[in-house]
PDB file of N, CA and C in Angstrom:
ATOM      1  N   UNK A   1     111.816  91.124 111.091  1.00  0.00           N
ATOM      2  CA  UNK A   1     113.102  90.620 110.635  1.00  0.00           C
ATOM      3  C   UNK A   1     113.540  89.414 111.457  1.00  0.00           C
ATOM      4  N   UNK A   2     113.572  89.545 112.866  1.00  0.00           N
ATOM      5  CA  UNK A   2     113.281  88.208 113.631  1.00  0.00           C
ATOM      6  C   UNK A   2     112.953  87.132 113.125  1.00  0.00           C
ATOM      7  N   UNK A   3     111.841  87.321 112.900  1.00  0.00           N
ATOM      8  CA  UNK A   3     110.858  86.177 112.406  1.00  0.00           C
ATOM      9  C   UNK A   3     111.720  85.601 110.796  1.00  0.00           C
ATOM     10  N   UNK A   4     112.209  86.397 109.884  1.00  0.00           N
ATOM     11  CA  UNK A   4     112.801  85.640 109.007  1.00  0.00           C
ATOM     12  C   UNK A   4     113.941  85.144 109.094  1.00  0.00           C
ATOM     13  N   UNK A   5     114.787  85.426 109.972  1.00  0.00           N
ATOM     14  CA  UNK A   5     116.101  84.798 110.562  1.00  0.00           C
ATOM     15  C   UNK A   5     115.478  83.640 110.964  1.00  0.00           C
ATOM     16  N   UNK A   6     114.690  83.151 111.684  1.00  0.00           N
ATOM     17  CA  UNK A   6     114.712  82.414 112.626  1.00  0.00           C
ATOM     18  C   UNK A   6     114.152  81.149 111.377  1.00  0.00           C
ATOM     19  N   UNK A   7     113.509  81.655 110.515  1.00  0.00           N
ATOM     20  CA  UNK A   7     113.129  80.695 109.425  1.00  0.00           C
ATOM     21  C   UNK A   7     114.328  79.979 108.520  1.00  0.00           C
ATOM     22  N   UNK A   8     114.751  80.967 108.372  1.00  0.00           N
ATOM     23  CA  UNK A   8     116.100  81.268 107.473  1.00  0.00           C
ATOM     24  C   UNK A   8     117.204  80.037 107.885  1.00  0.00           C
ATOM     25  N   UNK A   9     117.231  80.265 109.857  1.00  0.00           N
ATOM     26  CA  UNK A   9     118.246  79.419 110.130  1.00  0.00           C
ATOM     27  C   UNK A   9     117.270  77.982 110.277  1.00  0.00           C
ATOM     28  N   UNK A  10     116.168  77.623 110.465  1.00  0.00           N
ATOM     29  CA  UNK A  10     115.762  76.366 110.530  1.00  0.00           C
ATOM     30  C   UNK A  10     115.754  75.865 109.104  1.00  0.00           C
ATOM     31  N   UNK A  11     115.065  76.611 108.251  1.00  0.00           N
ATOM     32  CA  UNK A  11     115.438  76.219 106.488  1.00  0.00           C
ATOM     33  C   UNK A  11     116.899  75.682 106.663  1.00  0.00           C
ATOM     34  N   UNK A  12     117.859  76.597 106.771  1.00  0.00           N
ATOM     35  CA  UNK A  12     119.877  75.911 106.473  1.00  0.00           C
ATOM     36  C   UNK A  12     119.978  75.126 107.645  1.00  0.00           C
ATOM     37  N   UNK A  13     119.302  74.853 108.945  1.00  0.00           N
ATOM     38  CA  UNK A  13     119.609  73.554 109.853  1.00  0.00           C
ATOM     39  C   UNK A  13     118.919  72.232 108.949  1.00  0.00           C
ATOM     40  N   UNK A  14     117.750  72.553 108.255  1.00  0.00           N
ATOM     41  CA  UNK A  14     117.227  71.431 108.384  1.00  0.00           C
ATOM     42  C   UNK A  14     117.607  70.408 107.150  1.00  0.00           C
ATOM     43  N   UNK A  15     119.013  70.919 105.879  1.00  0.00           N
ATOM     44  CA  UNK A  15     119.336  70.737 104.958  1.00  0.00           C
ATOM     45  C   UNK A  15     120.409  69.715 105.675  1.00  0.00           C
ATOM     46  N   UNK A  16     120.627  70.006 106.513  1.00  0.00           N
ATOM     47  CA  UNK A  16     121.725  68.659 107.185  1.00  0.00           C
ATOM     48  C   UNK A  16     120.952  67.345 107.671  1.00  0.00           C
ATOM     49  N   UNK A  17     119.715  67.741 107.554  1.00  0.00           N
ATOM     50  CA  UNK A  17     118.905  66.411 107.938  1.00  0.00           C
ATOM     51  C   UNK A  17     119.465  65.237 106.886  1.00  0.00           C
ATOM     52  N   UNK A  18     119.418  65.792 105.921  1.00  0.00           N
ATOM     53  CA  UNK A  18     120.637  64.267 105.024  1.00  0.00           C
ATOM     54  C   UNK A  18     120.663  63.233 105.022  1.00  0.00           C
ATOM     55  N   UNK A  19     121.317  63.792 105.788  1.00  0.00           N
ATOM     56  CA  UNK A  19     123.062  62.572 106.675  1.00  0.00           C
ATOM     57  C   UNK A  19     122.435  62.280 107.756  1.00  0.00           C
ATOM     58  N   UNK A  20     120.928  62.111 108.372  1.00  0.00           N
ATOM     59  CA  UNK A  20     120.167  61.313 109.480  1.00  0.00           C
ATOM     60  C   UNK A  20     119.182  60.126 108.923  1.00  0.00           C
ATOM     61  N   UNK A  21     118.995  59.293 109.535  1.00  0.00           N
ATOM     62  CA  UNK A  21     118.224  58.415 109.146  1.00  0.00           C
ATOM     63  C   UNK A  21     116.981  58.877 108.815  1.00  0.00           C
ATOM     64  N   UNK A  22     115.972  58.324 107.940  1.00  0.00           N
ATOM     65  CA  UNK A  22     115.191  59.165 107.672  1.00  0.00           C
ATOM     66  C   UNK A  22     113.483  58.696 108.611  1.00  0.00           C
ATOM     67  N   UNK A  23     113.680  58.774 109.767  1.00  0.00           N
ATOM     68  CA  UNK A  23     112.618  58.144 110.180  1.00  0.00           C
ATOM     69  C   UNK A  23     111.584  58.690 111.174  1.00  0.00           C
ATOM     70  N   UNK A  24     111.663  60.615 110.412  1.00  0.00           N
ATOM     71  CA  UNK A  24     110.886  61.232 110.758  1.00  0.00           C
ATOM     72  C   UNK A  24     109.409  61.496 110.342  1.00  0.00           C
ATOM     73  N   UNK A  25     107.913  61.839 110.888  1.00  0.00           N
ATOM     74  CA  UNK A  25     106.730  62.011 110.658  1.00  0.00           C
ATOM     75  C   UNK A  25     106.693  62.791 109.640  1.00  0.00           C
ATOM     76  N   UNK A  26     105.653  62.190 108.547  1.00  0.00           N
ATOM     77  CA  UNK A  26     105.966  62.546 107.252  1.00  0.00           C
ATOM     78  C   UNK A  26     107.089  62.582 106.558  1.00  0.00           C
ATOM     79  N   UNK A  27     108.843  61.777 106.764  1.00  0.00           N
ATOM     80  CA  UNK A  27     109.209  61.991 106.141  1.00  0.00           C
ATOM     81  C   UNK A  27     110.248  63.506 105.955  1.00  0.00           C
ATOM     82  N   UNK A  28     111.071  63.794 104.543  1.00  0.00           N
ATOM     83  CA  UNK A  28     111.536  65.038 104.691  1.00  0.00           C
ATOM     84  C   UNK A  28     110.419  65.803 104.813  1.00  0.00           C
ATOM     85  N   UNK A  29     109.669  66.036 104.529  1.00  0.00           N
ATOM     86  CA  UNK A  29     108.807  67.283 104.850  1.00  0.00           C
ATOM     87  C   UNK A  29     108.592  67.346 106.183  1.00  0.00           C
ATOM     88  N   UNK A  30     108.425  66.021 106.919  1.00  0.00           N
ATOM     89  CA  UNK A  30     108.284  66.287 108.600  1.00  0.00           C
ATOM     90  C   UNK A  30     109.480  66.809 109.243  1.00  0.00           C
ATOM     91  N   UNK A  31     110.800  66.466 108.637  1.00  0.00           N
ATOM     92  CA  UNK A  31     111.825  67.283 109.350  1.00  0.00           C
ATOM     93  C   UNK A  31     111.814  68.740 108.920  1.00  0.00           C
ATOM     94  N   UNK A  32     111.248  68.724 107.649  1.00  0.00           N
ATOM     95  CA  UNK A  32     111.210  70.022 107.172  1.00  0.00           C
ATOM     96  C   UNK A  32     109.981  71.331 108.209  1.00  0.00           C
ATOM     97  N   UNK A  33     109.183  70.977 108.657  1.00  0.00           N
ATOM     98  CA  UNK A  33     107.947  71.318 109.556  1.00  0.00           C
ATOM     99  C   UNK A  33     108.644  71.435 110.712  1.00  0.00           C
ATOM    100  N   UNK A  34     109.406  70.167 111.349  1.00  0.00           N
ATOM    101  CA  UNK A  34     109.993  69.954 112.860  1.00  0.00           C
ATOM    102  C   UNK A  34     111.357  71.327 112.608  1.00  0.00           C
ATOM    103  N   UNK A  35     111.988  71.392 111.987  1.00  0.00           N
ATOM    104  CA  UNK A  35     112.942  72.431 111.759  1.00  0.00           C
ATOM    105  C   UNK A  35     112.350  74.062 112.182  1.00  0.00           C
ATOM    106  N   UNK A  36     111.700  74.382 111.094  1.00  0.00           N
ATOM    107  CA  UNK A  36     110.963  75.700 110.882  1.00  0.00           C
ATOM    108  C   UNK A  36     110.129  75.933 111.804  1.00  0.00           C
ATOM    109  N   UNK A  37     109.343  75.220 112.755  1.00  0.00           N
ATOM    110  CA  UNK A  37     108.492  75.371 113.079  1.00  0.00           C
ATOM    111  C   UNK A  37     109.077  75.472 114.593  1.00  0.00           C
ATOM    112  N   UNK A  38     110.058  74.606 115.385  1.00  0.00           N
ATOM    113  CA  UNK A  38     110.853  74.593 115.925  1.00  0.00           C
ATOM    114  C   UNK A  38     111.566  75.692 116.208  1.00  0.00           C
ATOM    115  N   UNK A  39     111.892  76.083 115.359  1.00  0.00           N
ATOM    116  CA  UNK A  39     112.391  77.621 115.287  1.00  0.00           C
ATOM    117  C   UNK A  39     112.352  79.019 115.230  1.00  0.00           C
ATOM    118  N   UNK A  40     110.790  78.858 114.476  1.00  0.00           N
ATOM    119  CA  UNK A  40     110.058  80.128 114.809  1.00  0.00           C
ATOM    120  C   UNK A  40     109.408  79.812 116.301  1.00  0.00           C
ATOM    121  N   UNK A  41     109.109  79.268 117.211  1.00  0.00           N
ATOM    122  CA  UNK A  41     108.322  78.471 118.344  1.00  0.00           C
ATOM    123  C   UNK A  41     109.374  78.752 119.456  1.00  0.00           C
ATOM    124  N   UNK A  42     110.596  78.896 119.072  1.00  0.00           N
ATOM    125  CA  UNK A  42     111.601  78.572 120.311  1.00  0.00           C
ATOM    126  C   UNK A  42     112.319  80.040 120.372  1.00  0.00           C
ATOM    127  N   UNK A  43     111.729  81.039 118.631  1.00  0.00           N
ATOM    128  CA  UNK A  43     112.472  82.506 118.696  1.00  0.00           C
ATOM    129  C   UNK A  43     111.679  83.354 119.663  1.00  0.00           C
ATOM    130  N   UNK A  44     110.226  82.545 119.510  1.00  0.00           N
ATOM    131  CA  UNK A  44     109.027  83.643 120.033  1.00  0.00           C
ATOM    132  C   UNK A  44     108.863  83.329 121.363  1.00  0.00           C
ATOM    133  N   UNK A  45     109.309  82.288 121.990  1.00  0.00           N
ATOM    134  CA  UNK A  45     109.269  81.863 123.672  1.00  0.00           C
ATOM    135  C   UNK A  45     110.410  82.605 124.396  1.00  0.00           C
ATOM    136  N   UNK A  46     111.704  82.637 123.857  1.00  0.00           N
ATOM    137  CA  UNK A  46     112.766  83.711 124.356  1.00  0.00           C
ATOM    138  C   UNK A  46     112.142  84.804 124.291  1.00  0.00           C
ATOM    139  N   UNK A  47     111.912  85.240 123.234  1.00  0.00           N
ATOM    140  CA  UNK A  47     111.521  86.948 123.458  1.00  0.00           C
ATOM    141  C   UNK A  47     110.043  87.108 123.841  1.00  0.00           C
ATOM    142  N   UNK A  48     109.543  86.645 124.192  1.00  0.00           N
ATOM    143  CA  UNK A  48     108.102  86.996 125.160  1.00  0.00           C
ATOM    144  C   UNK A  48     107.382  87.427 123.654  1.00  0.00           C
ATOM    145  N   UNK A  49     107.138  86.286 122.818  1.00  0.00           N
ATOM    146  CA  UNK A  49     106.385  85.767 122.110  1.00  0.00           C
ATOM    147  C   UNK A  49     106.188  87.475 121.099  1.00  0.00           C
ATOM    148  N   UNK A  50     107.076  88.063 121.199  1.00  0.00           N
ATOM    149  CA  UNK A  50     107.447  89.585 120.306  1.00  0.00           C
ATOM    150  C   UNK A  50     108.480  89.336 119.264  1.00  0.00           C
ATOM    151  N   UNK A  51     108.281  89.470 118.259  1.00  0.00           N
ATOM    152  CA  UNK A  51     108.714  88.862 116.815  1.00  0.00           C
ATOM    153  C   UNK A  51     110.155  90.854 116.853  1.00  0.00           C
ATOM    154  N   UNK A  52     111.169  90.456 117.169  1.00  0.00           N
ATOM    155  CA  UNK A  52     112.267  91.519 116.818  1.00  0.00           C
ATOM    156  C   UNK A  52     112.204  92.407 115.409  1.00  0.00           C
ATOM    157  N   UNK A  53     112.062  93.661 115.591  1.00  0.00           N
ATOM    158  CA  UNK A  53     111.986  94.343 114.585  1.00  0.00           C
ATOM    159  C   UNK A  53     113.207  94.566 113.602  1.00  0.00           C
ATOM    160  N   UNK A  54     113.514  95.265 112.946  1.00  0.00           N
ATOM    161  CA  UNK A  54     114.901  95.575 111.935  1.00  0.00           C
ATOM    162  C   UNK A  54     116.048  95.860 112.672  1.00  0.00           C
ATOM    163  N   UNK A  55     115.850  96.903 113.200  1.00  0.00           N
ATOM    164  CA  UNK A  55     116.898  97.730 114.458  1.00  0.00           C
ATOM    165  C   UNK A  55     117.145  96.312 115.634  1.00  0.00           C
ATOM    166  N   UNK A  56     116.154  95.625 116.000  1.00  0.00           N
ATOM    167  CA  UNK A  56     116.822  94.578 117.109  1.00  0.00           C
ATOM    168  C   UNK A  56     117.361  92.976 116.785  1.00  0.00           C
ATOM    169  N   UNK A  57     117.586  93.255 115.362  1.00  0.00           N
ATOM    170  CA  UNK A  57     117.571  91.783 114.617  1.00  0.00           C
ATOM    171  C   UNK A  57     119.733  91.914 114.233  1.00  0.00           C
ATOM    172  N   UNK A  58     120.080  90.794 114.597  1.00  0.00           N
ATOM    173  CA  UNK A  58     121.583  91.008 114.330  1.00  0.00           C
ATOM    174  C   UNK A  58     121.597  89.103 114.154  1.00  0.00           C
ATOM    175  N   UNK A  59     123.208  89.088 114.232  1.00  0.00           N
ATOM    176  CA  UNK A  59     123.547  87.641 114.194  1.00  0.00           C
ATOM    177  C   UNK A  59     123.283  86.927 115.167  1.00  0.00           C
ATOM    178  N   UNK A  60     122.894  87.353 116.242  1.00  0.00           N
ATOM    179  CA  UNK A  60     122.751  86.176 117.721  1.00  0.00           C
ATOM    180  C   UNK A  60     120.889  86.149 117.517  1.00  0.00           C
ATOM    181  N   UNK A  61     120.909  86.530 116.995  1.00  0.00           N
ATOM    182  CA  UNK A  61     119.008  86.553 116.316  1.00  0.00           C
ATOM    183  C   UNK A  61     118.802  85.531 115.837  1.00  0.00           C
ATOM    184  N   UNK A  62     119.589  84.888 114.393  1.00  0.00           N
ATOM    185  CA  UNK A  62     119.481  83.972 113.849  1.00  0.00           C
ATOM    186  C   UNK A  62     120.084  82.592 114.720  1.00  0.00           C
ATOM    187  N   UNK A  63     121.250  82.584 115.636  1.00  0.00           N
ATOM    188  CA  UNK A  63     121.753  81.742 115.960  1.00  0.00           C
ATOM    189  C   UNK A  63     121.368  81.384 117.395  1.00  0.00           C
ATOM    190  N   UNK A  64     120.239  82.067 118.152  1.00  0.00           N
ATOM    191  CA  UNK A  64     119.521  81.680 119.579  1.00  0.00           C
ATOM    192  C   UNK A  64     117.911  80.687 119.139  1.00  0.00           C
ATOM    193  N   UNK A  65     118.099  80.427 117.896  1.00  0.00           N
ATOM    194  CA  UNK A  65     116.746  79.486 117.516  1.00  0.00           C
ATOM    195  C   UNK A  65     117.590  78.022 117.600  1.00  0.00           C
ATOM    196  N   UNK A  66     118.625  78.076 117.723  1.00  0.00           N
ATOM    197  CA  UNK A  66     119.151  76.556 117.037  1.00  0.00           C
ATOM    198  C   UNK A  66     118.537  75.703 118.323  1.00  0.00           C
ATOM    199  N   UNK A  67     118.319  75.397 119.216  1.00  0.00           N
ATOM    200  CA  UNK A  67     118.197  74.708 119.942  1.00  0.00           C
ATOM    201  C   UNK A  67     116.542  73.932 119.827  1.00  0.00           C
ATOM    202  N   UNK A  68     115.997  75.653 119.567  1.00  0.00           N
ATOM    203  CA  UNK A  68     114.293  75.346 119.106  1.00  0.00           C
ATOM    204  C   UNK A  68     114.517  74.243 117.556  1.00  0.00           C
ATOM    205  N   UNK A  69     115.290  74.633 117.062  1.00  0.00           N
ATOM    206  CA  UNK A  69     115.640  73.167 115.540  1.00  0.00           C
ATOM    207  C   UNK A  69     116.015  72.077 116.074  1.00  0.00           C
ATOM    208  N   UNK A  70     116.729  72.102 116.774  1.00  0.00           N
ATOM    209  CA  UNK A  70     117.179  70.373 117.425  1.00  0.00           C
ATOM    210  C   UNK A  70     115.354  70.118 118.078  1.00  0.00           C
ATOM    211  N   UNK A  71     115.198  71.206 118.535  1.00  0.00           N
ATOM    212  CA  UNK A  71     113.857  70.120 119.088  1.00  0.00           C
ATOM    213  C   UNK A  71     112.876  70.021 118.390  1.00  0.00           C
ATOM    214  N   UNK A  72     112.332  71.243 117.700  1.00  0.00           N
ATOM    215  CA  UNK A  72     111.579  70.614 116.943  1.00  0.00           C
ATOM    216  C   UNK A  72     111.584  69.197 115.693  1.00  0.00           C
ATOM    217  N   UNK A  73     112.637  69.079 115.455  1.00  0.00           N
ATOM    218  CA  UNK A  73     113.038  67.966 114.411  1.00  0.00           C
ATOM    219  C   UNK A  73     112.850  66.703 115.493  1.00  0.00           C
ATOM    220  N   UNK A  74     113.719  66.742 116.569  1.00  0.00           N
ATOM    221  CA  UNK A  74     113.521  65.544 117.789  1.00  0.00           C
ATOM    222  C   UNK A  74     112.343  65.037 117.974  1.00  0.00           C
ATOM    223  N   UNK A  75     111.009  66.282 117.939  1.00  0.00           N
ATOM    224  CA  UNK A  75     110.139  65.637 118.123  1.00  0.00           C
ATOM    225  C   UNK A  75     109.805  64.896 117.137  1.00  0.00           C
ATOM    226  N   UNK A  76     109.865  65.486 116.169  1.00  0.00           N
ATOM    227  CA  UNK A  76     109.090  64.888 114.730  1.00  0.00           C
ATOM    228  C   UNK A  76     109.923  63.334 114.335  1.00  0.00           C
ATOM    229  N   UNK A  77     111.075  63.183 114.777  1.00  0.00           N
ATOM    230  CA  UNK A  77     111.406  62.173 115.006  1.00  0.00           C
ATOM    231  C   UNK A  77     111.488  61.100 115.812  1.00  0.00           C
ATOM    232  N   UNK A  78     110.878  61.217 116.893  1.00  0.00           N
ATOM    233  CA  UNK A  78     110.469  60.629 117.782  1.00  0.00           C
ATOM    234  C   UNK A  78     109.094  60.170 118.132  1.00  0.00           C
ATOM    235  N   UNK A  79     108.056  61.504 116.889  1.00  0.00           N
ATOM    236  CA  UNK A  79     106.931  60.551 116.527  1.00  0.00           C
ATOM    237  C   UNK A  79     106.709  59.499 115.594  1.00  0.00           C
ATOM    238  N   UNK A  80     107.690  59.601 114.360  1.00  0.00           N
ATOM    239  CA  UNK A  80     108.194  58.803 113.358  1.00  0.00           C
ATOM    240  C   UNK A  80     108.677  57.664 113.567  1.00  0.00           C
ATOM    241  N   UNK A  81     109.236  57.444 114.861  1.00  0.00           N
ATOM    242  CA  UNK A  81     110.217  56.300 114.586  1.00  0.00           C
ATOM    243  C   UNK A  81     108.811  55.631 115.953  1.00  0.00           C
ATOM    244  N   UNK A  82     108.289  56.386 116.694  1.00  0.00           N
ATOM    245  CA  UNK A  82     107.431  55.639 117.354  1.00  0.00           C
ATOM    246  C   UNK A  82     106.343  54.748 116.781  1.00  0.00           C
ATOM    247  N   UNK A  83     106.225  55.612 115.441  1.00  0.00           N
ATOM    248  CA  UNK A  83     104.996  55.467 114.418  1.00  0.00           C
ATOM    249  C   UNK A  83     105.424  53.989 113.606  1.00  0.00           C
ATOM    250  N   UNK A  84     107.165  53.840 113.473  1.00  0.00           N
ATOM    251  CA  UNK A  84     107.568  52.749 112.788  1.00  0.00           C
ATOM    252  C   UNK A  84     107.544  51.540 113.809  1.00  0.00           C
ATOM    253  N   UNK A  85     107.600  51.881 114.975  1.00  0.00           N
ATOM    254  CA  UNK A  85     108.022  50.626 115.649  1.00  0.00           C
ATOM    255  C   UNK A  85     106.491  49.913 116.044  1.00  0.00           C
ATOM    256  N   UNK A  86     104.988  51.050 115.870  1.00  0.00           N
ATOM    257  CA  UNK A  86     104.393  50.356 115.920  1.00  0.00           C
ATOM    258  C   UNK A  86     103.451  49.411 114.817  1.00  0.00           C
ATOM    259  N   UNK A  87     104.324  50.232 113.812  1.00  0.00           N
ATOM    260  CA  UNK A  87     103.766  49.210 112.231  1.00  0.00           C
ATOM    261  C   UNK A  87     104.760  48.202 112.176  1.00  0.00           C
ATOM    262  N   UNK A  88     105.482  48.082 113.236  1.00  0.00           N
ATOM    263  CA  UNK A  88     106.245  47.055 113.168  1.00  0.00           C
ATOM    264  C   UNK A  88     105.480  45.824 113.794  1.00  0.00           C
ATOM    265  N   UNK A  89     105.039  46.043 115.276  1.00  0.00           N
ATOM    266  CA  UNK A  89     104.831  45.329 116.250  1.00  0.00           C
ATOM    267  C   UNK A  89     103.371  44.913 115.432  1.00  0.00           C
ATOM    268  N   UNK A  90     102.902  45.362 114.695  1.00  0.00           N
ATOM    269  CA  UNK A  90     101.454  45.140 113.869  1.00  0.00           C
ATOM    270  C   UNK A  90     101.236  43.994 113.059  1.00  0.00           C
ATOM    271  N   UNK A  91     102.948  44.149 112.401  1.00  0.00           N
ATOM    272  CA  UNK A  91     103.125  43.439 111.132  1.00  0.00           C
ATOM    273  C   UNK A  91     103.794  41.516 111.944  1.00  0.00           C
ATOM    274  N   UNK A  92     103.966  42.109 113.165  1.00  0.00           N
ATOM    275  CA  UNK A  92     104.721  40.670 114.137  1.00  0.00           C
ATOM    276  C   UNK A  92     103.097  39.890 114.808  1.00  0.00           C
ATOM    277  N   UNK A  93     102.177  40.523 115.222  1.00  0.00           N
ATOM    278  CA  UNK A  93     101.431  40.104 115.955  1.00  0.00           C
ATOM    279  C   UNK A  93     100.442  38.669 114.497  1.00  0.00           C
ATOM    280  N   UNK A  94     100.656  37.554 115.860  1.00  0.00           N
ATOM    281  CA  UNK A  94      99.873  36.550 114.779  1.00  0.00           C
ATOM    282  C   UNK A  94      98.682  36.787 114.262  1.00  0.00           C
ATOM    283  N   UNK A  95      98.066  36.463 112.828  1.00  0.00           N
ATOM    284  CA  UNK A  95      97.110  36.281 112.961  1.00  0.00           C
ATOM    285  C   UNK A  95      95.502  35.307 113.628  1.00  0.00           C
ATOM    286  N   UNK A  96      94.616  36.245 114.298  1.00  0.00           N
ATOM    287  CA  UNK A  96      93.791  34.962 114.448  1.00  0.00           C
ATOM    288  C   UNK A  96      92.349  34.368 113.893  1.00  0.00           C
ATOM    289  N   UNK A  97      92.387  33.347 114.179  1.00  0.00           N
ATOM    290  CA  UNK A  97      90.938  33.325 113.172  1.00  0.00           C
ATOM    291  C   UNK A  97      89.517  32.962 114.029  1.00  0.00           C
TER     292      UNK A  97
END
């Protein structure tokens, strides 16, 4: 049950991605990956990598992943926008002959 909270809340974090620029790896699907993935990754490092059963799953279950969503999305955005600045610097460099 753990384990689907923790999905649950990176799925409804990562619907606010929106309203961010979009200049994450792959795109929405990369925030969509950086969210979920983030979140199941950051539920299973708190609890000594033991996925909470029915009986230990409540509301602070779903809401102790959020931090694992800010980062996982951070990263994925921070490979994205690294990824843009160097198809940038690509598209600046002269050609030579």
């Amino acid at each position: 049950m753990g384990l689907l909270a923790w999905t649950m809340m990176g799925l409804a974090l990562w619907h606010f991605t929106v309203f961010l620029p979009d200049r994450c790896w792959a795109g929405i699907i990369g925030a969509f990956l950086g969210c979920v993935f983030g979140a199941i990754i950051f539920g299973l490092v708190i609890h000594g990598f033991a996925i909470p059963g029915q009986d230990d799953t409540n509301l602070l279950t779903a809401v102790e992943c959020i931090p694992g969503v800010l980062l996982g999305y951070g990263l994925f955005y921070w490979l994205g926008a690294r990824q843009e600045a160097a198809a940038a610097r690509a598209d600046d460099e002269p050609l030579t002959a």
